[in-house]
Protein backbone atom coordinates (compact mmCIF):
# COMPACT_ATOMS: atom_id res chain seq x y z
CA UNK A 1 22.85 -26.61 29.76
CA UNK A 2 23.91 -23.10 30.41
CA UNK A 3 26.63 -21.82 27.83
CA UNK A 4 29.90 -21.33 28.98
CA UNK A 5 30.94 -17.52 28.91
CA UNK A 6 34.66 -15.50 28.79
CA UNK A 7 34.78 -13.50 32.41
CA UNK A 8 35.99 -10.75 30.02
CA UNK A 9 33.16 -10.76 27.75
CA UNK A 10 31.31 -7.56 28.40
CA UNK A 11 34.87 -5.96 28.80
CA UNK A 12 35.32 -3.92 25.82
CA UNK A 13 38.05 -5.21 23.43
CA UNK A 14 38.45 -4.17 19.58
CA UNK A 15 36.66 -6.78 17.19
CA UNK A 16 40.23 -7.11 15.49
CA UNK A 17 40.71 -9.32 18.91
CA UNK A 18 37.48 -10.90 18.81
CA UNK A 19 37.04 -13.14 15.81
CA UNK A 20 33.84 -14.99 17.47
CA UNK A 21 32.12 -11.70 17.67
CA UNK A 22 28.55 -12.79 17.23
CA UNK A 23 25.31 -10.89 18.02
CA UNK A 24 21.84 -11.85 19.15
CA UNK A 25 19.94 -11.68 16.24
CA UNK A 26 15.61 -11.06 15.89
CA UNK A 27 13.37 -14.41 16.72
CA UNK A 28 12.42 -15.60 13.41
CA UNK A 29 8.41 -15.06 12.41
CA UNK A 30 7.23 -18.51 12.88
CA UNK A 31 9.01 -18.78 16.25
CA UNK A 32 6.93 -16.77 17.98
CA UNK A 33 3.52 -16.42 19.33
CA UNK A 34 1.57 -13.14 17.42
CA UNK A 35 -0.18 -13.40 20.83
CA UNK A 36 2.99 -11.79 22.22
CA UNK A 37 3.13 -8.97 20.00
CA UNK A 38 -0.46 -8.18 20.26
CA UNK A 39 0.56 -7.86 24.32
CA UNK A 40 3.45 -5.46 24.10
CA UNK A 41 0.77 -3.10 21.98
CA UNK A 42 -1.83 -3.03 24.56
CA UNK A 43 0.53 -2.76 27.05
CA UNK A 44 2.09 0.17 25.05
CA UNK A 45 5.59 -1.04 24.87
CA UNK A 46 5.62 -2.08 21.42
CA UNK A 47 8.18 -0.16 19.43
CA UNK A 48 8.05 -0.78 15.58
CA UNK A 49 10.91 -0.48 13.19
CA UNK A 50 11.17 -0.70 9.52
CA UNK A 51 13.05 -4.11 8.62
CA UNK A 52 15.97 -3.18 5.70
CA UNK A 53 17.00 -5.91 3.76
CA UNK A 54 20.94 -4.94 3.89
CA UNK A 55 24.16 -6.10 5.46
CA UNK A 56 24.75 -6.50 9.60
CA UNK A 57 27.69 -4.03 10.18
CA UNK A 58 29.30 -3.21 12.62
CA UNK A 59 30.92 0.29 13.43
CA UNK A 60 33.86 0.80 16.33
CA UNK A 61 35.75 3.67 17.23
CA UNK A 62 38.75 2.97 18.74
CA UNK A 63 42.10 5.24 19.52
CA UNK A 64 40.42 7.85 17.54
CA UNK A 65 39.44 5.63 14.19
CA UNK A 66 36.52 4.57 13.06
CA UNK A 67 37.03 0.77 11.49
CA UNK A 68 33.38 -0.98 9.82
CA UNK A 69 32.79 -4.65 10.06
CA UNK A 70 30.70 -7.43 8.40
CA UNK A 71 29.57 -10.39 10.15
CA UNK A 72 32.66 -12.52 10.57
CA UNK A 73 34.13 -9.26 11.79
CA UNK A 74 35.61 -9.11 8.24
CA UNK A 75 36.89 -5.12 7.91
CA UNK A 76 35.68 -3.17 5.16
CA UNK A 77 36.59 0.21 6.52
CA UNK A 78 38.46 1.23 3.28
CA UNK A 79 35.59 0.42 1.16
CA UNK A 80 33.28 2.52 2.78
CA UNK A 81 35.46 6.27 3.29
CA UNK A 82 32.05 8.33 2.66
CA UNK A 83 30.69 6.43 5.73
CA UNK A 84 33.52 7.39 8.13
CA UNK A 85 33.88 10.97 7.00
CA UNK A 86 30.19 11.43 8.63
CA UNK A 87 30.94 9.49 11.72
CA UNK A 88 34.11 11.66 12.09
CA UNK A 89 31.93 14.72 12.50
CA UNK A 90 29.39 13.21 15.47
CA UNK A 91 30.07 13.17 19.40
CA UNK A 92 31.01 9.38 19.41
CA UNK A 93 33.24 8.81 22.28
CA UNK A 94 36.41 6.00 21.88
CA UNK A 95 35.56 2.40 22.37
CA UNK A 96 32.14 2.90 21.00
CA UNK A 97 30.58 -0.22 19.11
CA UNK A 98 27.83 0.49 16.72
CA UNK A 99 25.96 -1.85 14.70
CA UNK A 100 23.29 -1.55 11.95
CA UNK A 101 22.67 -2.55 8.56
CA UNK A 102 24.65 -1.31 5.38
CA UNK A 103 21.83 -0.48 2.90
CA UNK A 104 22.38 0.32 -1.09
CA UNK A 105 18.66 1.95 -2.64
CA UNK A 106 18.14 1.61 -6.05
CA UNK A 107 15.11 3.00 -8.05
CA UNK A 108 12.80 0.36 -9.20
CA UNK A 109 10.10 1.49 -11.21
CA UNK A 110 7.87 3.59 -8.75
CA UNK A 111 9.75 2.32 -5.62
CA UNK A 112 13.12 2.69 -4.00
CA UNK A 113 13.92 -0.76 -2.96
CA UNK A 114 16.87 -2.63 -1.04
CA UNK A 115 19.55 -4.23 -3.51
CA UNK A 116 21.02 -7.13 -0.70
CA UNK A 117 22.71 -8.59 -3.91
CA UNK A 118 24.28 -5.69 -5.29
CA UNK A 119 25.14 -4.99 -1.76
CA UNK A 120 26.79 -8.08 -1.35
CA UNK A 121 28.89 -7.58 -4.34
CA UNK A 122 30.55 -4.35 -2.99
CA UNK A 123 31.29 -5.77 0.44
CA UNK A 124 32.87 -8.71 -1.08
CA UNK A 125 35.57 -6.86 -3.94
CA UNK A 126 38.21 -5.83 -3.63
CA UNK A 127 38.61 -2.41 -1.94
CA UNK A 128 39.26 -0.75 -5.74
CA UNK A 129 36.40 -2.63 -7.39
CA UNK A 130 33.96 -1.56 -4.57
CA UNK A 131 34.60 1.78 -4.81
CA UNK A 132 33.86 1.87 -8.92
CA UNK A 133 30.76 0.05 -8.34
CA UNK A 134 29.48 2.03 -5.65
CA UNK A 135 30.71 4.85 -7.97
CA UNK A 136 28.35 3.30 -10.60
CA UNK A 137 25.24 2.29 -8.62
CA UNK A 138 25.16 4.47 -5.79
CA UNK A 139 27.02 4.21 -2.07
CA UNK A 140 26.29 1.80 0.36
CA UNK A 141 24.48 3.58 3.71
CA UNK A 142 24.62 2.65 7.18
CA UNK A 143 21.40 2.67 9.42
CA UNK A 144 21.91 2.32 12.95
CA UNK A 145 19.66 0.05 14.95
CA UNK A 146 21.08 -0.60 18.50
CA UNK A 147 24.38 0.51 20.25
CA UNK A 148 26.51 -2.60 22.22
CA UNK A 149 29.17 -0.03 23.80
CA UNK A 150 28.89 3.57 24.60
CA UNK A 151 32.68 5.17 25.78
CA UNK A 152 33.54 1.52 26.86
CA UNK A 153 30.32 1.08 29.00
CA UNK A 154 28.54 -2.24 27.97
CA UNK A 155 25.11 -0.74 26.58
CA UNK A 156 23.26 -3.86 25.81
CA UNK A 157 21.62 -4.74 29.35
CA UNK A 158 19.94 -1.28 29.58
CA UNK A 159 16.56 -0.86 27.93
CA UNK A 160 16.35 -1.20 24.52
CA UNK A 161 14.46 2.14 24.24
CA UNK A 162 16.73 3.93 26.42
CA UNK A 163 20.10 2.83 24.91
CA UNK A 164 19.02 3.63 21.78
CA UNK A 165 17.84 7.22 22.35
CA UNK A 166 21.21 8.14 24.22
CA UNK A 167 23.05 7.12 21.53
CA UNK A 168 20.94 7.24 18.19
CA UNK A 169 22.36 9.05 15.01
CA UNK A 170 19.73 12.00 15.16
CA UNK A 171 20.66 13.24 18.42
CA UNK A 172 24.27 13.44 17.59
CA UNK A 173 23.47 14.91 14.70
CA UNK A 174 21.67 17.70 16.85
CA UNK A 175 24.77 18.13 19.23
CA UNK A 176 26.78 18.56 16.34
CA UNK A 177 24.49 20.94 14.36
CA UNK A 178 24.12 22.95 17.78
CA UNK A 179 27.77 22.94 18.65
CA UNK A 180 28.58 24.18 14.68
CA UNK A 181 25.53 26.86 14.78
CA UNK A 182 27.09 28.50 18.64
CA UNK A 183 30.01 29.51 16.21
CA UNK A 184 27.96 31.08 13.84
CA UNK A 185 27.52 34.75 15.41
CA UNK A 186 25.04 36.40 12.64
CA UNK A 187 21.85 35.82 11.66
CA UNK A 188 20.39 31.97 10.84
CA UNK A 189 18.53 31.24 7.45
CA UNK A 190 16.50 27.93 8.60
CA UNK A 191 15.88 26.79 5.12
CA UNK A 192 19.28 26.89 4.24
CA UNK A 193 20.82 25.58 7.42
CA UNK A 194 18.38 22.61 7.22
CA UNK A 195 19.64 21.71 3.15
CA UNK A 196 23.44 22.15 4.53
CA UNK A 197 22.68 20.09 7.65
CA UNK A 198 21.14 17.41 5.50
CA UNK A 199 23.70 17.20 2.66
CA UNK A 200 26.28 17.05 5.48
CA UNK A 201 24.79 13.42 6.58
CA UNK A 202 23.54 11.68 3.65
CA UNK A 203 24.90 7.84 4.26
CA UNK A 204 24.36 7.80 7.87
CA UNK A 205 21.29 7.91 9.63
CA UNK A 206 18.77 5.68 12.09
CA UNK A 207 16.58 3.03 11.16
CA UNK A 208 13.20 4.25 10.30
CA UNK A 209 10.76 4.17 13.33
CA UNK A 210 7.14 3.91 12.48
CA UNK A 211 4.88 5.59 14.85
CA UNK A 212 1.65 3.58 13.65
CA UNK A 213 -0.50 0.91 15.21
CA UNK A 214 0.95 -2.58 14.19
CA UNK A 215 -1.64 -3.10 11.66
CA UNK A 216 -1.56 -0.19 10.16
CA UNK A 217 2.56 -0.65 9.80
CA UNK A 218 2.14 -3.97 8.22
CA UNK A 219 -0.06 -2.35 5.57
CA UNK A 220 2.40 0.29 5.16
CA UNK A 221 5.21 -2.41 4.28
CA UNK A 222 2.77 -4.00 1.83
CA UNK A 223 1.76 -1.00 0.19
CA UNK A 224 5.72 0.47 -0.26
CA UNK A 225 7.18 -2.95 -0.66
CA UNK A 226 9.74 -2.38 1.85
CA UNK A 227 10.97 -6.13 3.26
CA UNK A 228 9.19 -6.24 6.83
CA UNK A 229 9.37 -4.63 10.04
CA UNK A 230 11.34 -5.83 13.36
CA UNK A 231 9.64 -5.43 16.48
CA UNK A 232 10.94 -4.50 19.85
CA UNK A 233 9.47 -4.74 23.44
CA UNK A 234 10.51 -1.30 24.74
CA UNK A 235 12.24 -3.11 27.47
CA UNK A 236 14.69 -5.32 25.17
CA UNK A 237 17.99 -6.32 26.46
CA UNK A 238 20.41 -7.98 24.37
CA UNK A 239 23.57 -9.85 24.31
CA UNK A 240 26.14 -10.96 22.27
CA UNK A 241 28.91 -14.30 22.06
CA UNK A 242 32.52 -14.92 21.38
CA UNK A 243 32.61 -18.51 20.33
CA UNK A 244 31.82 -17.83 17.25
CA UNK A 245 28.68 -20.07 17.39
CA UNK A 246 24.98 -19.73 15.69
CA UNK A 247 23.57 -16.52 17.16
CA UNK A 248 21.15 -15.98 20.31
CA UNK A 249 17.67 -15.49 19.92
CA UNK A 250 16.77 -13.61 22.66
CA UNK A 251 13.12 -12.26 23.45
CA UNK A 252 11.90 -9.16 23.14
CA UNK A 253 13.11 -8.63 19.32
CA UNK A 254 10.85 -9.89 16.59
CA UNK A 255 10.84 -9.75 12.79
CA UNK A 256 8.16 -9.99 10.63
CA UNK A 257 7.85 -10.04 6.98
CA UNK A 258 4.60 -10.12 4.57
CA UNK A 259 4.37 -13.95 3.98
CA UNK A 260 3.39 -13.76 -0.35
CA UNK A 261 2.16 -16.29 -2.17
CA UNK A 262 1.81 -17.50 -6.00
CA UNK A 263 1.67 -20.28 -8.31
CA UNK A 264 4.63 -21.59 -10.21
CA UNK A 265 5.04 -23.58 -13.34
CA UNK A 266 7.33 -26.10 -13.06
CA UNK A 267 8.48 -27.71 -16.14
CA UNK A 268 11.50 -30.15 -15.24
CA UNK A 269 13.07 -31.88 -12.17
CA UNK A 270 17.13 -31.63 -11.41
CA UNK A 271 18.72 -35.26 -10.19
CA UNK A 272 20.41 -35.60 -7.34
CA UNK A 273 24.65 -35.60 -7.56
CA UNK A 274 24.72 -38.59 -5.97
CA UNK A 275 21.60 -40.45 -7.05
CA UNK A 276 20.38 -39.39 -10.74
CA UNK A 277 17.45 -41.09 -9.98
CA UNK A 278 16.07 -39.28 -6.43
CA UNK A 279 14.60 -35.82 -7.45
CA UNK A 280 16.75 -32.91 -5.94
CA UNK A 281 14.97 -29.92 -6.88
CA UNK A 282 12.31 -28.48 -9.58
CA UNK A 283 12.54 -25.49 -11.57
CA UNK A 284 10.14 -22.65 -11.13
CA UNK A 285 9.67 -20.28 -13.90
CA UNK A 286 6.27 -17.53 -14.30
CA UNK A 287 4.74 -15.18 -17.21
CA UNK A 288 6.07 -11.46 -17.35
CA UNK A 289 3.00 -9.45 -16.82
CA UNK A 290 4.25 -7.04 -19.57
CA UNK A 291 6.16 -9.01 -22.53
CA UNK A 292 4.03 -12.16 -21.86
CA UNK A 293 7.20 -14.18 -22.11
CA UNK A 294 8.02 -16.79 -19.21
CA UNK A 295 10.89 -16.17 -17.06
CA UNK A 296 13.02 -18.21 -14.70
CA UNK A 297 12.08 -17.66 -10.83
CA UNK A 298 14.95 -20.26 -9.77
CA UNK A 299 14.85 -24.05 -8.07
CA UNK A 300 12.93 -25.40 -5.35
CA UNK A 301 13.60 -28.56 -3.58
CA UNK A 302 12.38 -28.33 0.01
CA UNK A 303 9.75 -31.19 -0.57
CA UNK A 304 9.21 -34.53 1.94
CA UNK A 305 10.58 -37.54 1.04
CA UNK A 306 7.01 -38.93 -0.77
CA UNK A 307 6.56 -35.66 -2.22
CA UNK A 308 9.74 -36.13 -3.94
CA UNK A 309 9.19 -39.69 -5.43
CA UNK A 310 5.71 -37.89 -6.27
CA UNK A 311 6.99 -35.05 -8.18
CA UNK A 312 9.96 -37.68 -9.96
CA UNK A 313 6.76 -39.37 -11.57
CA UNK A 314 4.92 -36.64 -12.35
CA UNK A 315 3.13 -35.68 -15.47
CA UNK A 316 5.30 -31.98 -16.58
CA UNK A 317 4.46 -29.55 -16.81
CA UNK A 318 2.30 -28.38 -13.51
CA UNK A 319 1.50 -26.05 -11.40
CA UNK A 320 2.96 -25.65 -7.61
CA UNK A 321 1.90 -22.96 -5.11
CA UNK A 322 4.63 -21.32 -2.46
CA UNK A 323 4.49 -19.03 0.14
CA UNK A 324 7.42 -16.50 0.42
CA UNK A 325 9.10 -13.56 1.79
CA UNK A 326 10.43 -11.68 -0.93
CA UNK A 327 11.77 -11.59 -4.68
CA UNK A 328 14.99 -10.95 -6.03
CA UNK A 329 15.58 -8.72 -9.10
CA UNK A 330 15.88 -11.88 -10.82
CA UNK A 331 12.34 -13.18 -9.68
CA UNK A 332 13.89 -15.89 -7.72
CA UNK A 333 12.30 -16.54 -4.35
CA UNK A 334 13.72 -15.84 -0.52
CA UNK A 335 12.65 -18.41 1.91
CA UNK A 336 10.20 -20.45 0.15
CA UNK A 337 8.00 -23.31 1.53
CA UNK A 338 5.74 -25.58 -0.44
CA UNK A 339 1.59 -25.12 0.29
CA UNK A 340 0.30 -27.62 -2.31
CA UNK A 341 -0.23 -28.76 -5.78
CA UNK A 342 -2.29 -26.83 -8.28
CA UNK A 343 -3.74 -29.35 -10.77
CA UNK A 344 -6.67 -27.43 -10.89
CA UNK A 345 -4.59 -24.25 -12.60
CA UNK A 346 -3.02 -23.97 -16.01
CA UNK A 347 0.54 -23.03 -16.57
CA UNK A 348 -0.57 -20.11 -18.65
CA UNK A 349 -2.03 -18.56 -15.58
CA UNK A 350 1.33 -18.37 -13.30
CA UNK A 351 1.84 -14.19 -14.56
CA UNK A 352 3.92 -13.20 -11.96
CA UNK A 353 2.24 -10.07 -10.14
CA UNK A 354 5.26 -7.44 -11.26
CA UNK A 355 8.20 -7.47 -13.69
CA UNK A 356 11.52 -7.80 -12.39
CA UNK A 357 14.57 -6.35 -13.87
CA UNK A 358 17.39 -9.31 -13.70
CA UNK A 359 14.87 -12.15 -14.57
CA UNK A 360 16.03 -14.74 -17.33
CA UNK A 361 14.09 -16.14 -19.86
CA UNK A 362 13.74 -19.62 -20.17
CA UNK A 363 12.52 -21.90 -23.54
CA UNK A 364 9.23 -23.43 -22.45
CA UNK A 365 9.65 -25.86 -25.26
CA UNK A 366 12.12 -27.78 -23.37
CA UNK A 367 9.76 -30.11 -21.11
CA UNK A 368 10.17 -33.92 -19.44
């Protein structure tokens, strides 16, 4: 059954009047064929993108003013002033809708990674607290990664690659830097034209394209640890709803992520609220590589029903293996799924493959 859609939809209004603002979001990696992907590269319409692991915001200009939303269309505009003083200086016309994802980079060992969490914590304080923090840790950054309205014209239904180039961050950054070097009437020094021009625009850019074969971009994200890569036929239209409902997955847009996996010593089961008898969840803890001490790495309970009443009777500790996306800081796991039982492994040989920063340690003495 077709949804039902507002006649006024694709009519631009401020997000202040459209609380059920919701957009189309990437089809999820095990949704899709890879057969489909592997298609759009021979037929050269594959266009790769590096996947950030921030915030969905959204950026509007209307009457002159640049507001910034989260999903939810919850404005954040006063937390984020450094943001808006670079969109001030670019050619964006009124009733211009933006969206892309507010990033914070923080140094972790040899890489720069995305901090979602820390992230999270400065869009959700107070406007006051955010600004200390970001004072503290660094400022959030926005990265553009597709344009909805362009001067009131509904973008989304034109080519993905098309929209996007009209309207991307670097080429208003170019108009601007060409419009600002006309005025300047003596002689250019490139060097130090190209230092000013970048200092100018330091929290607002595009996302990062990668000009590589598919394969050799998925190595790439391995190799730098970045969180994945979305993928876009060239020809992508979008679309967007106001009911407020669970988001559109519409194809042509495609994320994938390096599926990880490692062994897990689990040590105790949680009880249900309800039933202190039916196993909830498990706790997963690993060796630091460097101390040699064993760590925390969070709960998992997304187990079948007989797997369950398995793991309730148990002999602890074990071993589990899990495939994942990513880590946290604190070692825990993002989107985990069980692969099997290790009874073959001993608990002394789950050393995690790095050390992470936030992890807790946990007293392996404390055992079912």
């Amino acid at each position: 059954m077709a949804r039902k859609v507002d006649p006024k939809q694709y009519e631009f209004r401020p997000l202040s009047e459209c609380p059920g603002f919701v957009l189309a979001k990437p089809i999820k990696q095990k949704e899709y064929d890879p057969e489909e992907i592997e298609k759009l590269e021979r037929e050269e319409r594959l266009l790769i993108t590096r996947k950030r692991d921030g915030w969905k915001l959204f950026v509007e200009k209307v009457k002159g003013k640049f507001h910034i939303y989260t999903d939810g269309i919850n404005e954040i505009t006063d937390k984020l002033p450094h943001i808006v003083e670079e969109l001030k200086k670019l050619p964006i016309p009124n009733r211009t809708r933006l969206v892309g994802e507010g990033i914070l980079e923080l140094q972790q060992g040899i890489y720069v990674k995305d901090i979602r969490t820390v992230a999270a914590q400065i869009f959700q304080r107070g406007t006051q607290a955010a600004l200390d923090l970001q004072f503290e840790v660094g400022r959030i950054k926005f990265c553009l990664f597709d344009i909805i309205f362009w001067g009131g014209k509904y973008t989304l239904p034109i080519e993905y690659h098309a929209r996007f180039y009209a309207g991307c961050i670097a080429s208003l950054k170019l108009i601007y830097q060409t419009k600002r070097l006309a005025k300047n009437h003596g002689p250019i020094n490139r060097k130090s034209e190209r230092r000013r021009h970048e200092e100018e625009f330091r929290f607002v850019d595009d996302v990062e394209w990668i000009n590589l074969t598919l394969e050799e971009a998925k190595k790439l994200v391995i190799e730098k640890k970045w969180e994945g890569l979305v993928l876009y036929d060239r020809n992508f239209r979008s679309d967007f709803r106001l009911d407020g409902e669970a988001p559109q997955r519409i194809s042509g847009c495609y994320k994938w992520k390096p599926i990880q996996e490692d062994d897990f010593i689990v040590r105790s089961w949680n009880p249900a609220d309800d039933e202190p008898n039916r196993l909830k969840d498990v706790n997963l803890s690993q060796i630091d590589p460097a101390t040699k001490e064993e760590f925390s790495c969070g709960k998992f309970g997304n187990f079948s029903k007989a797997m369950r009443e398995q793991l309730r009777n148990a002999s602890y500790p074990f071993v589990i293996q899990l495939e994942f996306e990513s880590r946290y800081p604190s070692g825990k796991l993002q989107s985990a799924s069980f692969m099997d039982l290790r009874p073959d492994k001993k608990p002394e040989f789950c050393v995690a493959s790095e050390t992470f920063a936030k992890a807790k340690p946990v007293d392996s003495s404390k055992e079912i």
